[in-house]
C-alpha atoms as a PDB file:
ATOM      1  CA  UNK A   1      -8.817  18.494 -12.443  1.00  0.00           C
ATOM      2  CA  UNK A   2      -5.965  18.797 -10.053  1.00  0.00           C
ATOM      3  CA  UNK A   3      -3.949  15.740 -11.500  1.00  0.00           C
ATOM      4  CA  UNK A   4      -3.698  17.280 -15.102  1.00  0.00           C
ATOM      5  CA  UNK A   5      -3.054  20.703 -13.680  1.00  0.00           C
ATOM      6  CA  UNK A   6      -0.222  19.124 -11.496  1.00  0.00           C
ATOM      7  CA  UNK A   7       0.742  16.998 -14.784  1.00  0.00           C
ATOM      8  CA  UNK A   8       1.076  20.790 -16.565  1.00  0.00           C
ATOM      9  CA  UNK A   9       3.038  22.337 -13.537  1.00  0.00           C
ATOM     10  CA  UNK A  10       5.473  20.020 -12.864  1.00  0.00           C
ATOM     11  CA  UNK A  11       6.951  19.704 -16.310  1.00  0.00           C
ATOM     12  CA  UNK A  12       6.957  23.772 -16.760  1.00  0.00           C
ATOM     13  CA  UNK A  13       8.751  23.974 -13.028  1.00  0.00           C
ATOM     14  CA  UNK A  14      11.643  21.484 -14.533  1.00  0.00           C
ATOM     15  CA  UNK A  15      11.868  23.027 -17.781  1.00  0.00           C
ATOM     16  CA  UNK A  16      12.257  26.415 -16.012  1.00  0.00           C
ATOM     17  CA  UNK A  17      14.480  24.928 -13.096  1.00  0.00           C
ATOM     18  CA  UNK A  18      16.589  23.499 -15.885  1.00  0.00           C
ATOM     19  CA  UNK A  19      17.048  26.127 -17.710  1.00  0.00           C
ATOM     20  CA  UNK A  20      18.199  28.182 -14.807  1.00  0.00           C
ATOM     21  CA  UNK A  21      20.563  25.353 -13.188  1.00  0.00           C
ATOM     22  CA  UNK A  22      21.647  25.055 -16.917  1.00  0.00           C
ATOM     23  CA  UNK A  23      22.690  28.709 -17.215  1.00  0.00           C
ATOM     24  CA  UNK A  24      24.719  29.010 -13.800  1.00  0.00           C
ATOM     25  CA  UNK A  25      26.322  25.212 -14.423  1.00  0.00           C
ATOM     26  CA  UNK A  26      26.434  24.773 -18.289  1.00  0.00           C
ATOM     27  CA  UNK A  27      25.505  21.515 -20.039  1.00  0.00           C
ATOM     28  CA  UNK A  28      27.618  18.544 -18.690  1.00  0.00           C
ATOM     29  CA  UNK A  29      28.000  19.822 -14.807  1.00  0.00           C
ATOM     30  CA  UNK A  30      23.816  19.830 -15.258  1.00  0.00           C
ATOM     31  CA  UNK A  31      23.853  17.127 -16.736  1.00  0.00           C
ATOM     32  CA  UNK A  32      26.169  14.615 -14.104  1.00  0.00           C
ATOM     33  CA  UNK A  33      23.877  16.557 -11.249  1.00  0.00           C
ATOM     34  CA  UNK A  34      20.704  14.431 -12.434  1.00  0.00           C
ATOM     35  CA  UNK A  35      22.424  12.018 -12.836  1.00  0.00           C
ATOM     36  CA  UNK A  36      24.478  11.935  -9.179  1.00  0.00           C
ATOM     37  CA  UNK A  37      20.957  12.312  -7.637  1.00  0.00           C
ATOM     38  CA  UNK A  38      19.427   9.685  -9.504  1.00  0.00           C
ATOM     39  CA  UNK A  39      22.458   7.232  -8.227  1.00  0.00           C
ATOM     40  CA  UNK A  40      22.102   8.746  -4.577  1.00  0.00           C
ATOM     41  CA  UNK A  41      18.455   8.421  -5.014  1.00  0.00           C
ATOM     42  CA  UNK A  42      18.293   4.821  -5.366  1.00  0.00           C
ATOM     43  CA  UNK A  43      21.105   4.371  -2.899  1.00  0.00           C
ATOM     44  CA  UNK A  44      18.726   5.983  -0.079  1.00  0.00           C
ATOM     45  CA  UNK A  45      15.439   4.415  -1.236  1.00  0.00           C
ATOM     46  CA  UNK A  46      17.313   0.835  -0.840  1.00  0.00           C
ATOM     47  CA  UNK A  47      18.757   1.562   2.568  1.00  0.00           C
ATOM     48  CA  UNK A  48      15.603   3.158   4.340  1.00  0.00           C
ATOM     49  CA  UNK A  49      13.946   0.961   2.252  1.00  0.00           C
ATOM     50  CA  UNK A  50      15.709  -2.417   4.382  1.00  0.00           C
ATOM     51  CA  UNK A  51      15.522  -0.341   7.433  1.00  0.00           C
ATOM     52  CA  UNK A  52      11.111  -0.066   6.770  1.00  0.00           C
ATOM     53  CA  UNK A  53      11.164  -3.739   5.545  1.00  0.00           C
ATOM     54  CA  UNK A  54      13.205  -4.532   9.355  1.00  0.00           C
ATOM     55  CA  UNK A  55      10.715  -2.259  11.674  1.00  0.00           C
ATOM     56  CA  UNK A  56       7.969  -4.216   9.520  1.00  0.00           C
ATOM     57  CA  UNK A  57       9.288  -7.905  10.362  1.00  0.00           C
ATOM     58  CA  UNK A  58       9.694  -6.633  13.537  1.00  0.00           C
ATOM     59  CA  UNK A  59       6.397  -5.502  14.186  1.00  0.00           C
ATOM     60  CA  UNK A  60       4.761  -8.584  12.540  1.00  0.00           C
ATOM     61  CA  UNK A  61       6.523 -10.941  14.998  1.00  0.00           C
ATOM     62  CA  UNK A  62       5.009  -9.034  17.680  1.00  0.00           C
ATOM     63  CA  UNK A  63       1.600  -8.492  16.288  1.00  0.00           C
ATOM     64  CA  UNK A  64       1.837  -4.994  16.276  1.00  0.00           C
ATOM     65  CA  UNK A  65       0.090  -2.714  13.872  1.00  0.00           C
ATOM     66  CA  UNK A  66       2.034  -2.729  10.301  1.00  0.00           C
ATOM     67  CA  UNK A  67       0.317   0.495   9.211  1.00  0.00           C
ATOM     68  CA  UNK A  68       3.100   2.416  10.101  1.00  0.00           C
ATOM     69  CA  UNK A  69       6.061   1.112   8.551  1.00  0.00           C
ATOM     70  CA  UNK A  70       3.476   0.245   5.051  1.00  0.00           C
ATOM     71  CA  UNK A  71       2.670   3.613   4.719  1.00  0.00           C
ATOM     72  CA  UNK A  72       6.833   5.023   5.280  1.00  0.00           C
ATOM     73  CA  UNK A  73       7.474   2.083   2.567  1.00  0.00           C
ATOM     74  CA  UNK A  74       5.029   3.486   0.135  1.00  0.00           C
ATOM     75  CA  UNK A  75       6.268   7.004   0.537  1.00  0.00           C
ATOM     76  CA  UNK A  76       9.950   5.735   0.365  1.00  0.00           C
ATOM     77  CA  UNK A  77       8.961   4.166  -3.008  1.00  0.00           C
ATOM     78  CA  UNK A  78       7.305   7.230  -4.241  1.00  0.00           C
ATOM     79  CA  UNK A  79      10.277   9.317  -3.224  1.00  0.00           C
ATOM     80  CA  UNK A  80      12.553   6.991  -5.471  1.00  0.00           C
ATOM     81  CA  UNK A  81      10.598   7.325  -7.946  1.00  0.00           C
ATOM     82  CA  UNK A  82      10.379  11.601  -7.884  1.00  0.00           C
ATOM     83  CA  UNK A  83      14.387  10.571  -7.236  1.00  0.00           C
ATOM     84  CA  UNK A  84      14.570   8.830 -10.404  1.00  0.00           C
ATOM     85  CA  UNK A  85      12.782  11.341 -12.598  1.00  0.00           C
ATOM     86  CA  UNK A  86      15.118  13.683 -13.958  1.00  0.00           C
ATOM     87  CA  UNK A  87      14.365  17.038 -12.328  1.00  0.00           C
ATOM     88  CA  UNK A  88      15.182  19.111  -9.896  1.00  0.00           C
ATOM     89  CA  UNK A  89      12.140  19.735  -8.443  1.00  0.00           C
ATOM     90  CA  UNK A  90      11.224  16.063  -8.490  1.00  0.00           C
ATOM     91  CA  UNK A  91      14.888  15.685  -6.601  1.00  0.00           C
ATOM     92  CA  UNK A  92      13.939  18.001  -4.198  1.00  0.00           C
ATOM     93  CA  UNK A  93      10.369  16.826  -3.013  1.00  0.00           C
ATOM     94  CA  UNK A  94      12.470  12.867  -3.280  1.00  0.00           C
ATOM     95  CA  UNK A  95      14.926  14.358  -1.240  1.00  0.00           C
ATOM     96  CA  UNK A  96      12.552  15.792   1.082  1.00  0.00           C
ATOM     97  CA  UNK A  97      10.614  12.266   1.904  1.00  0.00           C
ATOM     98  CA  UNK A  98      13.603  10.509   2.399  1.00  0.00           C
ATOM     99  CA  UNK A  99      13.753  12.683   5.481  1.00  0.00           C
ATOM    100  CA  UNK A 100      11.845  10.393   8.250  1.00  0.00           C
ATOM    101  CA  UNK A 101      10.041  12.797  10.201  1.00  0.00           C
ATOM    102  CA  UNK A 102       8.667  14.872   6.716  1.00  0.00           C
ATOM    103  CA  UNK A 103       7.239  11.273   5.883  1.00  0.00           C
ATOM    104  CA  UNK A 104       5.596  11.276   9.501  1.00  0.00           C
ATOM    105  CA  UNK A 105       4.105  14.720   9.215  1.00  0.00           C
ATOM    106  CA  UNK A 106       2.818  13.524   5.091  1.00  0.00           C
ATOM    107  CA  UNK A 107       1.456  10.315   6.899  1.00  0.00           C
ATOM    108  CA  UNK A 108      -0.420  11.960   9.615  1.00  0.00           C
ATOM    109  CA  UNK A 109      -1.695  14.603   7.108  1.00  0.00           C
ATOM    110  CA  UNK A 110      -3.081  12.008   4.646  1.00  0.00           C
ATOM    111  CA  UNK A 111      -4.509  10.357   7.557  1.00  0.00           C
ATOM    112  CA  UNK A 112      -6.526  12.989   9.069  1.00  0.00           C
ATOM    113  CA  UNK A 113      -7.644  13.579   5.299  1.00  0.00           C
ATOM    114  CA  UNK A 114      -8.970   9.690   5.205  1.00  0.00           C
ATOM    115  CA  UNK A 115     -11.791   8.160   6.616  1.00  0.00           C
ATOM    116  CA  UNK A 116     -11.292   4.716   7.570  1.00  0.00           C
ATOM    117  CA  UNK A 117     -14.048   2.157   8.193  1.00  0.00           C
ATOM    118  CA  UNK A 118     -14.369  -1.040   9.917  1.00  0.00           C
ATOM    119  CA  UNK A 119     -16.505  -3.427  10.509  1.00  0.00           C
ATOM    120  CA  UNK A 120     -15.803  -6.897  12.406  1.00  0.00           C
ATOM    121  CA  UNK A 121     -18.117  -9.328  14.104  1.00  0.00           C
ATOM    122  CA  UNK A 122     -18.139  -7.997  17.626  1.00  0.00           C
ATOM    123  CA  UNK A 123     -21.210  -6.396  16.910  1.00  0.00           C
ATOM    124  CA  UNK A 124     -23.164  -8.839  15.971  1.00  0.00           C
ATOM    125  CA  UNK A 125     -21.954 -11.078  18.136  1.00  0.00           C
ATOM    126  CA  UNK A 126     -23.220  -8.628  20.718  1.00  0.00           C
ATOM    127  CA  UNK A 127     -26.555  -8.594  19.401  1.00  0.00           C
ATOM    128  CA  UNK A 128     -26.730 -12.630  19.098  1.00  0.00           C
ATOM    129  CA  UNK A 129     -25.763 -12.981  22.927  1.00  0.00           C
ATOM    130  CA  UNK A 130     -28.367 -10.237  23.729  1.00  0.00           C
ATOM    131  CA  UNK A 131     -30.841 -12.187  21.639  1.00  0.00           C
ATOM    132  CA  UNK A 132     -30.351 -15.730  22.149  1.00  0.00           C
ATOM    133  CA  UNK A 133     -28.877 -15.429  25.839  1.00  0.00           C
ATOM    134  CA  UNK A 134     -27.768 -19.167  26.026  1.00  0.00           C
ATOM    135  CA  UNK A 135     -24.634 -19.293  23.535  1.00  0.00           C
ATOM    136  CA  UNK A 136     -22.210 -17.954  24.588  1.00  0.00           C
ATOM    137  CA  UNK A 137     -19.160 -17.592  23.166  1.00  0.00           C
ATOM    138  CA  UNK A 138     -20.123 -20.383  20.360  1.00  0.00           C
ATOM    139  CA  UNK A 139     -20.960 -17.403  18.045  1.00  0.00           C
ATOM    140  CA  UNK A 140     -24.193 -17.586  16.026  1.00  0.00           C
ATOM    141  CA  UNK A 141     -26.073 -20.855  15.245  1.00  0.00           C
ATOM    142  CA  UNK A 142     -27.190 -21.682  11.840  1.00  0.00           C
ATOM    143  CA  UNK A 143     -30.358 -24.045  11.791  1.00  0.00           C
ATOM    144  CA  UNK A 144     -30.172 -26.038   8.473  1.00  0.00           C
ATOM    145  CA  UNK A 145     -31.573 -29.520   7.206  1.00  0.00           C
ATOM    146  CA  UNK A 146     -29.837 -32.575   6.106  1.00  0.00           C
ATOM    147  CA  UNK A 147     -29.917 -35.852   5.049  1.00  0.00           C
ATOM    148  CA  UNK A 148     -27.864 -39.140   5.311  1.00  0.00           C
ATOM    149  CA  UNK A 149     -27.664 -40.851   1.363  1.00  0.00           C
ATOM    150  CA  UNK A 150     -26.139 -44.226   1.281  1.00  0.00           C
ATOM    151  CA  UNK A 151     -25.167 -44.550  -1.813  1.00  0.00           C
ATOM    152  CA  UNK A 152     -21.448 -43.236  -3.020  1.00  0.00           C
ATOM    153  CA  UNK A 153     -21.544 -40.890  -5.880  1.00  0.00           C
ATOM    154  CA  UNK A 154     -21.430 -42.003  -9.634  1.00  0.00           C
ATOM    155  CA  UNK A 155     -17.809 -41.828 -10.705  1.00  0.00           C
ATOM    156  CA  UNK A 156     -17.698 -39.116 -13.751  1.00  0.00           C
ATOM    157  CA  UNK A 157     -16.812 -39.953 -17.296  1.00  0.00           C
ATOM    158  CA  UNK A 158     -14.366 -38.377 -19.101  1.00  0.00           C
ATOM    159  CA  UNK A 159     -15.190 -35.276 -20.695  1.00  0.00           C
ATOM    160  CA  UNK A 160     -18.480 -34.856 -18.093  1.00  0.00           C
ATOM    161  CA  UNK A 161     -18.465 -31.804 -16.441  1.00  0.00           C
ATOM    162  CA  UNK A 162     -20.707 -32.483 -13.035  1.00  0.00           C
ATOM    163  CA  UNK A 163     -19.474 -33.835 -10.154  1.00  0.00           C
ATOM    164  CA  UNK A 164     -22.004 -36.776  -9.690  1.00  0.00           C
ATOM    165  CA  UNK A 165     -22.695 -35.136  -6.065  1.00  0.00           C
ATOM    166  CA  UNK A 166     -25.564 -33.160  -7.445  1.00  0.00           C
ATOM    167  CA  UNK A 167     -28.805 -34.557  -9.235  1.00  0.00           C
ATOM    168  CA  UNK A 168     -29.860 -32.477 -12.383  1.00  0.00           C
END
């Protein structure tokens, strides 16, 4: 419900915020001011954009966390984008996430909004060495039958879809 209300909002804000810019400017100056921001817009989202894509190299190489810098390049993109739209108020919030520490405070926001869950194999490692006692860092062993066939596998005609390594 909140997405089409924003997709109704928006829109009327621009309209309105055009209108107004429209009457103090007139037609053209209005005009070549989306149009500068749009330019400047894409300027900024390529430079921060190469200084994200550097911090996230950088962070890689030391195998460091790349959360960081993913989440500043996602909100750099979406700040082009509002950048690109033609709108001031769509400018405005672009203009506004371009600004490094309002993408922190949007970042940590969002993030104390999501729950993130993990799971890894710690744990049941854990419970294997508690269980088994005798393996020990081997991880978990997997008891399984096999059997030895002597023969090589039939060599599969043409056009025959199985593999000759199973029996049907």
């Amino acid at each position: 419900m909140w997405l089409f209300a924003l997709f109704l909002i928006v829109p009327l804000i621009e309209i309105s915020l055009f209108i107004t810019v429209g009457g103090w400017l007139t037609l053209w100056p209005t005009l070549g001011l989306v149009l500068l921001t749009g330019i400047i817009g894409t300027a900024l989202m390529r430079w921060q954009g190469m200084q994200v894509l550097a911090e996230l190299r950088g962070d890689m190489d030391q195998m460091r966390n790349p959360l960081s810098p993913l989440a500043h390049g996602a909100l750099i993109v979406v700040a082009g984008l509002l950048l690109l739209t033609p709108g001031f108020f769509t400018d405005t919030i672009g203009f506004l996430l371009m600004v490094p520490a309002i993408r922190s405070t949007v970042i940590r926001w969002v993030g104390s909004k999501v729950q993130v869950q993990t799971f890894g194999m710690s744990s049941m490692e854990g419970d294997f060495q508690t269980h088994r006692g005798s393996h020990s860092s081997a991880g978990p062993v997997i008891d399984g039958e096999f059997y030895e066939m002597d023969e090589t596998p039939p060599r599969n005609p043409p056009g025959k879809g199985t593999s000759g390594w199973t029996r049907h």
